[in-house]
N, C-alpha and C. Protein backbone atom coordinates (compact mmCIF):
# COMPACT_ATOMS: atom_id res chain seq x y z
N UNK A 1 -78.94 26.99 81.28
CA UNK A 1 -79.45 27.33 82.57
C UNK A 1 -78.28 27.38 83.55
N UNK A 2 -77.94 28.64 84.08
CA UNK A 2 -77.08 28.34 85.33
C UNK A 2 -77.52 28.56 86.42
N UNK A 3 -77.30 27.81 87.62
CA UNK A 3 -77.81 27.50 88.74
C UNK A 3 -76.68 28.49 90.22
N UNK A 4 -77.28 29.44 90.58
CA UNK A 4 -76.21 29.88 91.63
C UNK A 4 -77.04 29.81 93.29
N UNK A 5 -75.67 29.29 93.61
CA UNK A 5 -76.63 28.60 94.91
C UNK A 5 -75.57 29.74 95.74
N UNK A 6 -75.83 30.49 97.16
CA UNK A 6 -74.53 31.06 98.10
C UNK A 6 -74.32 30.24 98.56
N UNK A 7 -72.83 30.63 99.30
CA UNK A 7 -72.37 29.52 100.09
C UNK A 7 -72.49 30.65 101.59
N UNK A 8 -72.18 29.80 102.26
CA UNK A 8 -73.16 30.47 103.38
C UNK A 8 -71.82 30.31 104.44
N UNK A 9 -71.37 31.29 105.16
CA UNK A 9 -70.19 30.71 106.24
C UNK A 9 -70.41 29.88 106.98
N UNK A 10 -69.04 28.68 107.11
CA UNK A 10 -69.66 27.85 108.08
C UNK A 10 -68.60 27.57 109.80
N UNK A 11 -68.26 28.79 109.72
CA UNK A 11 -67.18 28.63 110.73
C UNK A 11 -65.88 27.78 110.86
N UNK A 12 -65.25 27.17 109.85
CA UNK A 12 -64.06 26.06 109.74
C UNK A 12 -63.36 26.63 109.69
N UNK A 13 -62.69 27.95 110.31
CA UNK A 13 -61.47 28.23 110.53
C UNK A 13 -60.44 27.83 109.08
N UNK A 14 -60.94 28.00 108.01
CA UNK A 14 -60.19 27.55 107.22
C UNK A 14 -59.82 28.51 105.89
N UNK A 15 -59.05 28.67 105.21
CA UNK A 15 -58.63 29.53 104.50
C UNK A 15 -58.19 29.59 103.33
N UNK A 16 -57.68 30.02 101.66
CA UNK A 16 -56.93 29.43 100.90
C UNK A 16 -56.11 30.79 100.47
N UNK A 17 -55.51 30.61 99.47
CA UNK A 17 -54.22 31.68 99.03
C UNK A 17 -54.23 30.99 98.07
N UNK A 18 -54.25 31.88 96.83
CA UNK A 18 -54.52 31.62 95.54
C UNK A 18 -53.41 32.50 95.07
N UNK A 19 -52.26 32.31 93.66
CA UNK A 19 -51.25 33.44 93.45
C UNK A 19 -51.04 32.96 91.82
N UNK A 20 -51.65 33.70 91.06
CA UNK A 20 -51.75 33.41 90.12
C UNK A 20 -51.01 33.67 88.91
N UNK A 21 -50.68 33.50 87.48
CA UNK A 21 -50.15 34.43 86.61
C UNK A 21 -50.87 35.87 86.74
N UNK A 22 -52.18 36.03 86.45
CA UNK A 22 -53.10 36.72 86.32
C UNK A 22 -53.39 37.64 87.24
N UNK A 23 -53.66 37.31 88.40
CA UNK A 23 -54.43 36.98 89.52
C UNK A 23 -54.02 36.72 90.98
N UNK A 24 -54.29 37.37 91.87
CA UNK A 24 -54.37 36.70 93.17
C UNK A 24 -55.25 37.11 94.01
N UNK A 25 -56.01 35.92 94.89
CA UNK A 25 -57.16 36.03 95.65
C UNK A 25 -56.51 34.99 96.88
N UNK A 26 -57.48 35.40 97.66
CA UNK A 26 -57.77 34.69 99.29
C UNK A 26 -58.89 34.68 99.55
N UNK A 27 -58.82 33.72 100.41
CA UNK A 27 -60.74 33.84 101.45
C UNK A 27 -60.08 33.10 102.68
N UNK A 28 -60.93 33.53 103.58
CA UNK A 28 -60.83 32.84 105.03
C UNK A 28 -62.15 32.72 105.93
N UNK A 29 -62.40 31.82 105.92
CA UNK A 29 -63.68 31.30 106.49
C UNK A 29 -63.69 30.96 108.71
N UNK A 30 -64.05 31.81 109.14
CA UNK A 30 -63.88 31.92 110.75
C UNK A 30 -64.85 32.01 111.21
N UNK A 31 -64.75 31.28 112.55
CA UNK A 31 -65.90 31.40 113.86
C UNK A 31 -65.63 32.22 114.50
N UNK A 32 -66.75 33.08 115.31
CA UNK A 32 -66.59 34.51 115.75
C UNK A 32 -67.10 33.84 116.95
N UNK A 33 -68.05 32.61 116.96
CA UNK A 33 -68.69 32.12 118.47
C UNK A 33 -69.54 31.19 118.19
N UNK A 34 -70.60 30.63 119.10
CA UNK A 34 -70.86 29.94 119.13
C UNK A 34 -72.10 29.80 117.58
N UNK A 35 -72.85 30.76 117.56
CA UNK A 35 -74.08 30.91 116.02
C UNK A 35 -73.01 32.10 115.24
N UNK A 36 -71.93 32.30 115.62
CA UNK A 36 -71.29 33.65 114.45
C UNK A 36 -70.62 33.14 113.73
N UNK A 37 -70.37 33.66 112.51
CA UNK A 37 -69.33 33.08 111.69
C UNK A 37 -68.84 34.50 110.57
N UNK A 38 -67.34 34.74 109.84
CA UNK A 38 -67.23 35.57 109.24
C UNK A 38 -66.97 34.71 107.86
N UNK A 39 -66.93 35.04 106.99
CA UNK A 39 -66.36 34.75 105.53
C UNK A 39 -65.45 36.51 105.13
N UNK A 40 -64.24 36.03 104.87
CA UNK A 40 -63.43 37.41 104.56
C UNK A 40 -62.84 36.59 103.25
N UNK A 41 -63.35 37.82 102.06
CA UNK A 41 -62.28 37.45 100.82
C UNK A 41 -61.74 38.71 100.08
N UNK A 42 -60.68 38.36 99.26
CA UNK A 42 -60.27 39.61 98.36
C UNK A 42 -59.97 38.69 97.03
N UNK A 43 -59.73 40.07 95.55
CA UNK A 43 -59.22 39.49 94.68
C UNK A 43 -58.58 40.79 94.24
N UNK A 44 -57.40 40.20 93.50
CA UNK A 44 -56.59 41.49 92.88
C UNK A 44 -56.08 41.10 91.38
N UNK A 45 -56.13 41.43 90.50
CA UNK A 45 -56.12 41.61 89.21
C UNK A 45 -54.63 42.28 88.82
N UNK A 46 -53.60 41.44 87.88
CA UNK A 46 -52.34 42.79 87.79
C UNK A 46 -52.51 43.70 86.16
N UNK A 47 -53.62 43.20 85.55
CA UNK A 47 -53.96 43.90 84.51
C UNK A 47 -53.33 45.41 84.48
N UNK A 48 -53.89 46.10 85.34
CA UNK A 48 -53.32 47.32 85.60
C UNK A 48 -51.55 47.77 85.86
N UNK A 49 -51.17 46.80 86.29
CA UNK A 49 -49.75 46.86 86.37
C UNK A 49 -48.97 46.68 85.26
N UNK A 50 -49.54 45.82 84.38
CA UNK A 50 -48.96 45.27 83.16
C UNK A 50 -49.28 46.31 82.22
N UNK A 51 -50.68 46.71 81.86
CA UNK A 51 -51.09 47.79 81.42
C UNK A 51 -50.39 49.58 81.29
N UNK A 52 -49.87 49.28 82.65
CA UNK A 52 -49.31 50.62 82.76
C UNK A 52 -48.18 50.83 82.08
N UNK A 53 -47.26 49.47 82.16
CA UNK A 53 -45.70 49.88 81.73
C UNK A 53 -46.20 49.22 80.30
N UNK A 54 -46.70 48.70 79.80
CA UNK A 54 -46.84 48.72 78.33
C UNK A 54 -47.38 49.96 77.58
N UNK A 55 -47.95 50.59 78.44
CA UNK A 55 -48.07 52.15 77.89
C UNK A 55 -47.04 52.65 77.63
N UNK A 56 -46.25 53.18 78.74
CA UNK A 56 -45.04 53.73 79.03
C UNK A 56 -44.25 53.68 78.05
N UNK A 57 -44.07 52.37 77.35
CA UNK A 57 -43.24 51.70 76.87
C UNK A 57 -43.79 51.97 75.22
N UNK A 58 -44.70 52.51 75.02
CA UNK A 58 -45.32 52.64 73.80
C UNK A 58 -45.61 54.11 73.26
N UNK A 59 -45.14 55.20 74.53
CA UNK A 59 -45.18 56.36 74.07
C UNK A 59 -44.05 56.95 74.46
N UNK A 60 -42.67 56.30 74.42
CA UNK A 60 -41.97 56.63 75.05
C UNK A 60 -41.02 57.30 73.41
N UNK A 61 -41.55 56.91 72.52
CA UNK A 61 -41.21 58.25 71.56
C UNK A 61 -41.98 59.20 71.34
N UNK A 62 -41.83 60.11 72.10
CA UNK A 62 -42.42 61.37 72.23
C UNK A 62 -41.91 62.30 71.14
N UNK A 63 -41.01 61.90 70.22
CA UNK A 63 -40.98 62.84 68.49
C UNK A 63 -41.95 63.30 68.10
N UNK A 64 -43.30 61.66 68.25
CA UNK A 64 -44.02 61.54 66.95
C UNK A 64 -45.31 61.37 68.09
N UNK A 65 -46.25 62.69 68.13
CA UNK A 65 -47.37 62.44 68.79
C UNK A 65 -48.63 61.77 68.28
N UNK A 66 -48.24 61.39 67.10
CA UNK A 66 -49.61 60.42 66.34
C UNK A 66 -49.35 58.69 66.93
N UNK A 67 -47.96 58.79 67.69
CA UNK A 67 -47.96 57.46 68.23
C UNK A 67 -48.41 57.25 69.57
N UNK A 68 -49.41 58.38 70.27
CA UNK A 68 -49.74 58.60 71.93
C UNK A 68 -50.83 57.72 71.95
N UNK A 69 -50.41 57.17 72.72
CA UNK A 69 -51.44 55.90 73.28
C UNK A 69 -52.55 56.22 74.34
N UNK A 70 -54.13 56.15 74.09
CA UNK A 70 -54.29 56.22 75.42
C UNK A 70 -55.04 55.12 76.45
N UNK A 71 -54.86 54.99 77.39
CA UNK A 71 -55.25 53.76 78.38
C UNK A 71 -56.58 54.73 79.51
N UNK A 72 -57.65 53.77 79.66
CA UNK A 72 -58.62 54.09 80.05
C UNK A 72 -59.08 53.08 81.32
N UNK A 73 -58.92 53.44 82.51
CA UNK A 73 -59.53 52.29 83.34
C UNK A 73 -60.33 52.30 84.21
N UNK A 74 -61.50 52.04 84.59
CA UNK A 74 -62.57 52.27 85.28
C UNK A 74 -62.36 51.67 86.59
């Protein structure tokens, strides 16, 4: 059973920075006024970066086209 509860903004002006092998994310949690509040987050993934030059790097003998790699990313 998993249980998902939201978290709900609570105006604490407070923030984190996350920098990962993998990975990097942020969130920042702010008061806009007295009942307002924002929650701002991102996440970024370097899969794609790593992905790319290991391609590169794998069809970069272009002799032999039975060695063409292909990469697919949604």
């Amino acid at each position: 059973m998993v249980d998902i509860t939201p978290s709900y903004p609570k105006g604490s002006n407070k923030g984190r920075i996350h920098l990962g092998l993998y990975d990097a994310d942020f969130a920042y949690d702010a008061k806009l006024g007295e009942d307002t509040s924002l929650f701002v987050s991102g996440r970024r993934s370097y899969f794609d970066l790593f992905a790319n030059k290991i391609m590169k790097e794998l069809d970069s003998d272009e002799r032999d086209s039975s060695k063409k790699t292909t990469f697919t990313h949604c």
